[in-house]
Protein backbone atom coordinates (compact mmCIF):
# COMPACT_ATOMS: atom_id res chain seq x y z
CA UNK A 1 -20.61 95.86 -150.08
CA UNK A 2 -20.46 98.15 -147.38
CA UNK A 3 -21.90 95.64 -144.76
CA UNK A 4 -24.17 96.66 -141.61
CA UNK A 5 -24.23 100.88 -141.52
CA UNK A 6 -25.54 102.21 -138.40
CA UNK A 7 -27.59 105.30 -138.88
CA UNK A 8 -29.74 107.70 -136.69
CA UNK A 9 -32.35 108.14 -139.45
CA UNK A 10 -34.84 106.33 -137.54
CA UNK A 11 -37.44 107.01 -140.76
CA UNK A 12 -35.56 105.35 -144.07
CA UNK A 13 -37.66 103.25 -145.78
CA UNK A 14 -40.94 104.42 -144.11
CA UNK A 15 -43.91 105.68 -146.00
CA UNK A 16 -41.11 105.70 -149.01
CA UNK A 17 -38.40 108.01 -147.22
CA UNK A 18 -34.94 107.07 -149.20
CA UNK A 19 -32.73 109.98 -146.92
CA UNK A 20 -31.12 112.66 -147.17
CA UNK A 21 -29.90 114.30 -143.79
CA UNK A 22 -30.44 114.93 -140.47
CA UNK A 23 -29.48 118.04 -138.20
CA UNK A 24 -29.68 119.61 -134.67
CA UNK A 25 -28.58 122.66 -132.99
CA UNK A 26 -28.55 124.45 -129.80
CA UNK A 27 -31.94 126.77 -129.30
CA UNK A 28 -33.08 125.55 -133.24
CA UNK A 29 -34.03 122.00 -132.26
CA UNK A 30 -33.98 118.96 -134.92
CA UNK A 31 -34.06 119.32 -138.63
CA UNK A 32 -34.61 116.68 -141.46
CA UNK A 33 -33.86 116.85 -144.80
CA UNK A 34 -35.80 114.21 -146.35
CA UNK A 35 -36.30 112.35 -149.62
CA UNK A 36 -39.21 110.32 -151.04
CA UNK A 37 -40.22 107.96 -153.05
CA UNK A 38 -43.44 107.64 -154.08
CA UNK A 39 -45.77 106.24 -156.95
CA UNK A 40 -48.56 108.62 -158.10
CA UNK A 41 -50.51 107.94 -161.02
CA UNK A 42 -48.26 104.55 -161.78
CA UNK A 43 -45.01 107.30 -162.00
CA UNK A 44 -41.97 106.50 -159.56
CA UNK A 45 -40.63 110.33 -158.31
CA UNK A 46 -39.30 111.24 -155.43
CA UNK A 47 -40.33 114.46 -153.53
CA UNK A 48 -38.14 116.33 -151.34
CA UNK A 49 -38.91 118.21 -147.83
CA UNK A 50 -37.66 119.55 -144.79
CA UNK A 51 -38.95 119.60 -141.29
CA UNK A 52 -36.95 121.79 -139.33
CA UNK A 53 -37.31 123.05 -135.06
CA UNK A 54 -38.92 120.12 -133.75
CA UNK A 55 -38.57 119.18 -130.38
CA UNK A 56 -36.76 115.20 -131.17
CA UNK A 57 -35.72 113.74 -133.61
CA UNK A 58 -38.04 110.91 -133.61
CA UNK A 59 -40.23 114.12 -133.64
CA UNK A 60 -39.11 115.67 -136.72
CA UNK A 61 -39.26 111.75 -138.41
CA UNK A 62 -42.86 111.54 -137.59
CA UNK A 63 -43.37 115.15 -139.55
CA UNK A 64 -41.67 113.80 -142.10
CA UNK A 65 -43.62 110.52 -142.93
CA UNK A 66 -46.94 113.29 -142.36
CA UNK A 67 -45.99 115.23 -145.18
CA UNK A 68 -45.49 112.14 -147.55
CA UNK A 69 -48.35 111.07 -146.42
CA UNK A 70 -50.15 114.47 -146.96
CA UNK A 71 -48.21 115.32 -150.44
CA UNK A 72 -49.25 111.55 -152.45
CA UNK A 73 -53.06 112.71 -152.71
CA UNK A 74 -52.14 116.03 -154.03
CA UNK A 75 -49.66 115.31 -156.07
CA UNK A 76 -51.36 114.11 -159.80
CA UNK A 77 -49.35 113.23 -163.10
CA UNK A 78 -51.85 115.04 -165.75
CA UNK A 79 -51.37 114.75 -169.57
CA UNK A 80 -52.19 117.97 -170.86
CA UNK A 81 -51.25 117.79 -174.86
CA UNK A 82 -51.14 114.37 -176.48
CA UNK A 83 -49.14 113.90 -179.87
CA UNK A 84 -51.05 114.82 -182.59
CA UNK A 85 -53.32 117.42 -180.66
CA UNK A 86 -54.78 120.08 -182.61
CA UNK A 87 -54.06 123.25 -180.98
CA UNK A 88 -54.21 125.94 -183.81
CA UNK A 89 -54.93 126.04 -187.29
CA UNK A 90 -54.11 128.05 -190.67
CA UNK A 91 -57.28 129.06 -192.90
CA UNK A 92 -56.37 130.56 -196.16
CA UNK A 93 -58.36 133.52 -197.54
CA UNK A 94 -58.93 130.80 -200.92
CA UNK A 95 -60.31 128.23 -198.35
CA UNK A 96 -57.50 125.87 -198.00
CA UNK A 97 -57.49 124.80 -194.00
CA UNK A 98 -54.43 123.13 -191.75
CA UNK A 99 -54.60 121.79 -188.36
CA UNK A 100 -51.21 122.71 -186.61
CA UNK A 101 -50.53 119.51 -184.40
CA UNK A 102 -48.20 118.85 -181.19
CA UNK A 103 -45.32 116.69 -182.03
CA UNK A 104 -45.07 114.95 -178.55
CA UNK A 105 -47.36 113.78 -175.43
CA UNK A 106 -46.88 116.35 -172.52
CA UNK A 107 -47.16 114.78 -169.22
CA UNK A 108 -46.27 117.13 -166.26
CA UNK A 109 -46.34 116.76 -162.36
CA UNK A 110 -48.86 119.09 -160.59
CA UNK A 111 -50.38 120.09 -157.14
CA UNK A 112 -52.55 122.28 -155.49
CA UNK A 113 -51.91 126.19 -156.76
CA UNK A 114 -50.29 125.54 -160.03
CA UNK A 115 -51.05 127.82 -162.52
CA UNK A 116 -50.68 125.90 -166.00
CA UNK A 117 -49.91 128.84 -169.14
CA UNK A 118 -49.83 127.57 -172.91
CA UNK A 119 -48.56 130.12 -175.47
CA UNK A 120 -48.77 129.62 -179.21
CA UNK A 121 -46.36 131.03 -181.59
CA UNK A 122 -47.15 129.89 -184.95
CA UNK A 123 -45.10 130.66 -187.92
CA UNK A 124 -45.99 133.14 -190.81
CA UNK A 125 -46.34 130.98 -193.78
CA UNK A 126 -45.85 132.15 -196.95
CA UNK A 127 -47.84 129.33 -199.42
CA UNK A 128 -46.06 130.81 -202.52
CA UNK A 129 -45.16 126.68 -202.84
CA UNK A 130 -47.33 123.75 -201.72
CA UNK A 131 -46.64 123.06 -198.24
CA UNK A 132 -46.65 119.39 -197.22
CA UNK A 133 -48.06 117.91 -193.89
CA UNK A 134 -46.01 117.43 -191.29
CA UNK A 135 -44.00 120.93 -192.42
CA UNK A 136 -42.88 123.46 -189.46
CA UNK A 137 -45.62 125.35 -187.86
CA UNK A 138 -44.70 127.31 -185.05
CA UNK A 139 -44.37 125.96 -181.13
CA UNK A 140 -46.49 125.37 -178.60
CA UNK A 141 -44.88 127.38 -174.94
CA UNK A 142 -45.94 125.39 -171.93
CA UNK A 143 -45.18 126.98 -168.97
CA UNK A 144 -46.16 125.36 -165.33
CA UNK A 145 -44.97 126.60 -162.06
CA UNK A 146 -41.02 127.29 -162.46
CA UNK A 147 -40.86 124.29 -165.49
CA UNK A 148 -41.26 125.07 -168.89
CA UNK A 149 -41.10 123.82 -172.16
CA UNK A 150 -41.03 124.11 -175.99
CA UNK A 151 -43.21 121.54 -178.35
CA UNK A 152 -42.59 121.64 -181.81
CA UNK A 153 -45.83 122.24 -184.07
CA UNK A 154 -46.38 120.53 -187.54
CA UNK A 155 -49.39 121.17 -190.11
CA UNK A 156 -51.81 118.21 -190.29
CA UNK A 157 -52.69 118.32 -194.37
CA UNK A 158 -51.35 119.89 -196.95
CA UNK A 159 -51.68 124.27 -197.80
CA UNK A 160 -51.29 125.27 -202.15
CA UNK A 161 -51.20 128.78 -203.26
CA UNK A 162 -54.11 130.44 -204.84
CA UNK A 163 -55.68 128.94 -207.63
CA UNK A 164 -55.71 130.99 -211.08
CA UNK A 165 -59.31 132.04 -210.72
CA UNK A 166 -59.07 132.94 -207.24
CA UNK A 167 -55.98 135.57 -207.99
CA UNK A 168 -57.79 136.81 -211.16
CA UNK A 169 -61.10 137.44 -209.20
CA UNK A 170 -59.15 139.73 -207.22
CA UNK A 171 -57.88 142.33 -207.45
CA UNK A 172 -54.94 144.04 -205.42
CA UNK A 173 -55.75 146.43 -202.91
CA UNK A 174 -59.71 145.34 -203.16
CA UNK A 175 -61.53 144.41 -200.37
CA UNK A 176 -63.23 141.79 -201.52
């Protein structure tokens, strides 16, 4: 153990500040570098900031436990796929149907001006063969702020070729 540290960070353990650094300079004022922690929707993170040009210290402190304070009601933990999702589907021309289904719950950190983008790339399947469930189906592209994120998709049922009667009822290069 280190035993008693003194320290100028007059804010540590205040409305959940854990560090990081503290700074002054001539004509720029003080700075703080701060850490976080915080609880929002029963998730522990820790959010990072930086108040920087105020007139004290104590001043720049006092910023600092404002913008915690200001951040925890905009911050929200949102589950936006859950495991097992249905987010596509295949449909065969003979009538045979697949859900395509997220392999994973998706839980992501968000705030105010987030712009959330999904992208589905599905696989071409070629149902010369029974496919099983739970085969590959593609992924799901999840793309929030600067984080993204591949999620492995997975048919829901079972896709069989053509039957006999369907392939002899048409023929190829007919429209029908």
């Amino acid at each position: 153990m280190a035993g008693v540290v003194y320290n100028v960070n007059g804010a540590l353990g205040q409305d959940g500040i854990i560090g990081i650094k503290t700074g002054s300079g001539f004509n720029v004022g003080a700075n703080f570098l701060f850490a976080a922690s915080v609880t929002i929707s029963n998730h522990t993170m820790t959010i990072y900031g930086c108040v920087m040009g105020q007139p004290t210290l104590a001043a720049a402190f006092a910023a600092a436990r404002a913008l915690v304070r200001a951040m925890q009601p905009a911050i929200a933990v949102k589950q936006i796929l859950a495991r097992n999702q249905a987010v596509g589907a295949y449909d065969t021309a003979w009538g045979d149907h697949s859900d395509v289904l997220s392999t994973y719950d998706v839980s992501l950190v968000e705030w105010p001006g987030m712009v959330l983008r999904q992208q589905l790339a599905g696989r071409t399947l070629s149902i010369d063969n029974p496919i099983a469930p739970g085969a590959p189906a593609g992924t799901l592209h999840i793309t929030l702020g600067d984080y993204s994120l591949d999620i492995p998709l997975v048919t829901a049922s079972g896709l069989y070729p053509a039957g006999k009667l369907w392939r002899i009822t048409r023929l190829p290069g007919s429209n029908s």
